[in-house]
N, C-alpha and C. Protein backbone atom coordinates (compact mmCIF):
# COMPACT_ATOMS: atom_id res chain seq x y z
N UNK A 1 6.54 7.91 -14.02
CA UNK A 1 6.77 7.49 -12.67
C UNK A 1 6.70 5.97 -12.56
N UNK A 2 5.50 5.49 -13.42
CA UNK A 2 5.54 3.89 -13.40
C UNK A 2 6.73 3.10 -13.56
N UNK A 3 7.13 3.53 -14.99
CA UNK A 3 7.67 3.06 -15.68
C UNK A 3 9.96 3.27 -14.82
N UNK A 4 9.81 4.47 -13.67
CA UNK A 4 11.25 4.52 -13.01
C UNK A 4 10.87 3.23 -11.96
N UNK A 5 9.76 3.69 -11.24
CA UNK A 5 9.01 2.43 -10.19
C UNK A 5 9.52 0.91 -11.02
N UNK A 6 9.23 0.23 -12.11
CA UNK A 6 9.55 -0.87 -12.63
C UNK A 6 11.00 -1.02 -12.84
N UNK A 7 11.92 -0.09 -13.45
CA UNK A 7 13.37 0.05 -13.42
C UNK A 7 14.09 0.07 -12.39
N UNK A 8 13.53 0.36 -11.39
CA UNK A 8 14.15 0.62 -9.57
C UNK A 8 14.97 2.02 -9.66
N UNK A 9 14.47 2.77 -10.66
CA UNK A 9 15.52 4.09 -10.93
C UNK A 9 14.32 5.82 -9.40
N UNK A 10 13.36 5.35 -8.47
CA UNK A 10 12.79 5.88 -7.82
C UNK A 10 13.53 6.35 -6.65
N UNK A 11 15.15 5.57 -6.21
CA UNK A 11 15.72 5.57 -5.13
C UNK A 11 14.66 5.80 -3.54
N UNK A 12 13.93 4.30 -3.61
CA UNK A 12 13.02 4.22 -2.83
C UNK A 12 13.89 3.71 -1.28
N UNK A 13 13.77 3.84 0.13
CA UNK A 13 15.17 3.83 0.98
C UNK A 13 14.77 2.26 0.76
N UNK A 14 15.72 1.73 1.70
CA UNK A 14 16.23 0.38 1.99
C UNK A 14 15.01 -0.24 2.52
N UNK A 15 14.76 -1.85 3.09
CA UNK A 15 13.69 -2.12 3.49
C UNK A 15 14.27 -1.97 5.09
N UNK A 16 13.63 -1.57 6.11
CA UNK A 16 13.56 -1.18 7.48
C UNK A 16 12.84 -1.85 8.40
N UNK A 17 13.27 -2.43 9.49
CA UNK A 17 11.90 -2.95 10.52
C UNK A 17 10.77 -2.07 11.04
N UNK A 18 9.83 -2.38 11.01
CA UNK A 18 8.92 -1.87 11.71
C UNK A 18 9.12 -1.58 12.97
N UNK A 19 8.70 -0.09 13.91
CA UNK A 19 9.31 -0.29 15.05
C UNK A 19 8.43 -1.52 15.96
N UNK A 20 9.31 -2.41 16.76
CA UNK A 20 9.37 -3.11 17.60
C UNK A 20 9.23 -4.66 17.26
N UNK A 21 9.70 -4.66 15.82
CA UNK A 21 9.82 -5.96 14.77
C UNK A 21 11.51 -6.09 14.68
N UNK A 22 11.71 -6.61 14.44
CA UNK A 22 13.27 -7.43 13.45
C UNK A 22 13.53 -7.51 11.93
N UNK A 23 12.04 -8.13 11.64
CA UNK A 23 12.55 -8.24 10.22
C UNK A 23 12.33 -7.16 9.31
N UNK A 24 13.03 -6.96 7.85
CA UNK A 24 13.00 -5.95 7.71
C UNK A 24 11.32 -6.02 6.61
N UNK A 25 11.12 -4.79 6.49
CA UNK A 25 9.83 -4.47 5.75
C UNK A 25 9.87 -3.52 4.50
N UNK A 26 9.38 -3.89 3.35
CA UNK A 26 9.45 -2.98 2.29
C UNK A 26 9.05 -1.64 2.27
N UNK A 27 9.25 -1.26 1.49
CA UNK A 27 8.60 0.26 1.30
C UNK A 27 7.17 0.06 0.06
N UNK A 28 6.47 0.40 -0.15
CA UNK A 28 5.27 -0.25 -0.94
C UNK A 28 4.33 1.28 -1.47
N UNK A 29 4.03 1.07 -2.44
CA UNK A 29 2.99 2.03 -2.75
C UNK A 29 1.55 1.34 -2.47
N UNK A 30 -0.02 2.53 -1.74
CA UNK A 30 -0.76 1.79 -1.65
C UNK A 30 -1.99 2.44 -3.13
N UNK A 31 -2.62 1.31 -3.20
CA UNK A 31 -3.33 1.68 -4.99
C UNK A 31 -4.77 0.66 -4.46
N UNK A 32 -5.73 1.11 -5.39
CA UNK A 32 -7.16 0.06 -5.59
C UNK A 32 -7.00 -0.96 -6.40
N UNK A 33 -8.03 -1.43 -6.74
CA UNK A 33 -8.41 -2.46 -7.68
C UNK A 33 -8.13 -1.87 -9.04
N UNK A 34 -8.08 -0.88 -9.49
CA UNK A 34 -7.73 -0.29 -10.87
C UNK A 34 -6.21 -0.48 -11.19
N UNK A 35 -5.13 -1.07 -10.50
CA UNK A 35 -3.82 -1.06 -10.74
C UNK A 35 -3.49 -2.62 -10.40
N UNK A 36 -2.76 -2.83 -11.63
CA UNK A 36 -2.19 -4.30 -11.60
C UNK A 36 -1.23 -4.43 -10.71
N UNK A 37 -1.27 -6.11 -10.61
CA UNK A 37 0.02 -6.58 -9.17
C UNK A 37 1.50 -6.27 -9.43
N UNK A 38 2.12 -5.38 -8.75
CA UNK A 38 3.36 -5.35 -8.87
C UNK A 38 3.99 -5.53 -7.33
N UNK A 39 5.52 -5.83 -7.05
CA UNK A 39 6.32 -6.20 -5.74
C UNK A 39 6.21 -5.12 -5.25
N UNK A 40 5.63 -3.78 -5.96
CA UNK A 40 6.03 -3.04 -4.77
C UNK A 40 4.64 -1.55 -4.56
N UNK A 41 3.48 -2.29 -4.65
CA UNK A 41 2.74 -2.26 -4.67
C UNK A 41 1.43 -2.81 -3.83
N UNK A 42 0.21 -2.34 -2.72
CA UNK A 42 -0.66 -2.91 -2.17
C UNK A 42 -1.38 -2.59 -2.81
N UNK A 43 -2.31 -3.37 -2.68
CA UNK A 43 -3.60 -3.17 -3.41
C UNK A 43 -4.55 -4.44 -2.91
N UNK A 44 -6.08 -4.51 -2.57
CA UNK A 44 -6.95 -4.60 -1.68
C UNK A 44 -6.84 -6.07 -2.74
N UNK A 45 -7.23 -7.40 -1.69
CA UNK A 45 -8.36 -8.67 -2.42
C UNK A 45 -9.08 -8.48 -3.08
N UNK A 46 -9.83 -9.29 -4.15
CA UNK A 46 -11.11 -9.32 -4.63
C UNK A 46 -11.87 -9.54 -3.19
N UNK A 47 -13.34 -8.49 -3.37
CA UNK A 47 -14.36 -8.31 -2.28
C UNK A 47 -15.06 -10.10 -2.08
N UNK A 48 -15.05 -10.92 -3.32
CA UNK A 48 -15.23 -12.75 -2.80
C UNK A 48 -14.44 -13.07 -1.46
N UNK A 49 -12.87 -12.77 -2.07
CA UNK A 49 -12.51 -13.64 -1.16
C UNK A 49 -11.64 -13.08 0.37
N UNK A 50 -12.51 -11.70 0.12
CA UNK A 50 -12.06 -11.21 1.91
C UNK A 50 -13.04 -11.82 2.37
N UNK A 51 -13.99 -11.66 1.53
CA UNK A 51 -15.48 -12.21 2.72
C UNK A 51 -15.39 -13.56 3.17
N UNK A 52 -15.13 -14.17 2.47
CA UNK A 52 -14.83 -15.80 2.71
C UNK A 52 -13.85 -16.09 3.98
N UNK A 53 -13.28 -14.86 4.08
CA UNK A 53 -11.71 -15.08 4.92
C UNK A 53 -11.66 -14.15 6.17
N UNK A 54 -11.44 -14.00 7.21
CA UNK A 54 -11.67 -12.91 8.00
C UNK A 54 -10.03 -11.98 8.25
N UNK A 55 -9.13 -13.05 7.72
CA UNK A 55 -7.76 -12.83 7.86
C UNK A 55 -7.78 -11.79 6.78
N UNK A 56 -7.92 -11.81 5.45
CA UNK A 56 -8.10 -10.99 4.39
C UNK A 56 -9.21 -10.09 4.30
N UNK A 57 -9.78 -10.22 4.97
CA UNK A 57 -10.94 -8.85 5.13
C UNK A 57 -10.33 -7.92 6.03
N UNK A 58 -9.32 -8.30 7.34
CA UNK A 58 -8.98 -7.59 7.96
C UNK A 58 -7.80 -6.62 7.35
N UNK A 59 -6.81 -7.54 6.24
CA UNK A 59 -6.05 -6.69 5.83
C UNK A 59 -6.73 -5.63 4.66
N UNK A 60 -7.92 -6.03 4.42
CA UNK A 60 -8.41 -4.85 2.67
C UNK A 60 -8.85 -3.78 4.23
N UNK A 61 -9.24 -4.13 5.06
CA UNK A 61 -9.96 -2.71 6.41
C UNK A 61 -8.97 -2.35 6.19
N UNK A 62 -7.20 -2.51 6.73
CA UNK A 62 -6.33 -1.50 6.82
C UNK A 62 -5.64 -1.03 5.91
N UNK A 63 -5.54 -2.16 4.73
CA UNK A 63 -5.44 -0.96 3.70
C UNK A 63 -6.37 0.41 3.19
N UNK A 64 -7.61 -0.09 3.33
CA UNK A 64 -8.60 0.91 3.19
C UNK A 64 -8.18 2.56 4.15
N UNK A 65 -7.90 2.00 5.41
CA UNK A 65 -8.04 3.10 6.15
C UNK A 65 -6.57 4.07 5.67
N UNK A 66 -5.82 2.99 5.33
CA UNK A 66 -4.04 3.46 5.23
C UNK A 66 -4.31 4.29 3.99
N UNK A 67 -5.21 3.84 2.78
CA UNK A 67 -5.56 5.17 1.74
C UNK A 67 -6.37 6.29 2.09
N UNK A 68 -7.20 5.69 3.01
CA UNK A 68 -7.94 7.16 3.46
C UNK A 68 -7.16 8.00 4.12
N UNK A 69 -6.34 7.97 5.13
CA UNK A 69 -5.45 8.16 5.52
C UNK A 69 -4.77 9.64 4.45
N UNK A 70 -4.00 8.57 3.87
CA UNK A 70 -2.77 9.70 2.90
C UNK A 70 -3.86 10.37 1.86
N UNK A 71 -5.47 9.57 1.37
CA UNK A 71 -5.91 10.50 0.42
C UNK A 71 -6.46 11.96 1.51
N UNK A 72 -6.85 11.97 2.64
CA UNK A 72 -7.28 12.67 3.75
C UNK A 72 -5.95 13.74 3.51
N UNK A 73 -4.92 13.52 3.78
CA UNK A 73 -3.93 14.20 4.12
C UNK A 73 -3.29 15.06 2.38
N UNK A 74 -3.61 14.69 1.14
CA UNK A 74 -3.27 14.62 0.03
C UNK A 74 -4.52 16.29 0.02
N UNK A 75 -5.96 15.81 0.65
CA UNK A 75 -7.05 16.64 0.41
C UNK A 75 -6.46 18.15 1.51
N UNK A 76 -6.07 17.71 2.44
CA UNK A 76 -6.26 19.25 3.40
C UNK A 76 -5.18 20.01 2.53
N UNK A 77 -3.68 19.13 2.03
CA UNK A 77 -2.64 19.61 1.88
C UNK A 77 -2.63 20.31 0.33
N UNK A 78 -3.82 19.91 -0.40
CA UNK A 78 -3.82 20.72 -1.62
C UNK A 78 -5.04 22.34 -1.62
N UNK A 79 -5.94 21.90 -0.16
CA UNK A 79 -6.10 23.63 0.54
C UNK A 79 -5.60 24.36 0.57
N UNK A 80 -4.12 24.58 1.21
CA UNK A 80 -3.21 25.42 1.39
C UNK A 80 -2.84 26.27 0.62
């Protein structure tokens, strides 16, 4: 899967605005600190320098919640 993700062979859609934005926005996978930087890929600051920053602490909160999120939804949906 990595390795189609690096080739662009995933047919991931187009980049799209956010509703009530203009510009357009990627499509992104979200990952921890265990996965290296790639374009199409989030993944949280080092915990130094959110703290230092309140701008970057705010974005590792919503990434945080945006994995809890899909891992939340990943957990009920493998109940079934």
């Amino acid at each position: 899967m990595g390795q189609r993700f690096e080739t662009g062979l995933m047919h991931i859609p187009e980049d799209k605005p956010l509703p009530g934005q203009r510009e357009p926005c990627p499509h992104v996978l979200i990952g921890d600190e265990g996965f290296a930087l790639k374009p199409y890929l989030m993944r949280p600051l080092p915990y130094r320098q959110s703290k230092a920053d309140a701008r970057k602490e705010k974005y590792n909160t919503g990434l945080y919640r945006a994995r809890s999120g899909v891992e939340n939804a990943f957990g009920i949906l493998s109940q079934k």
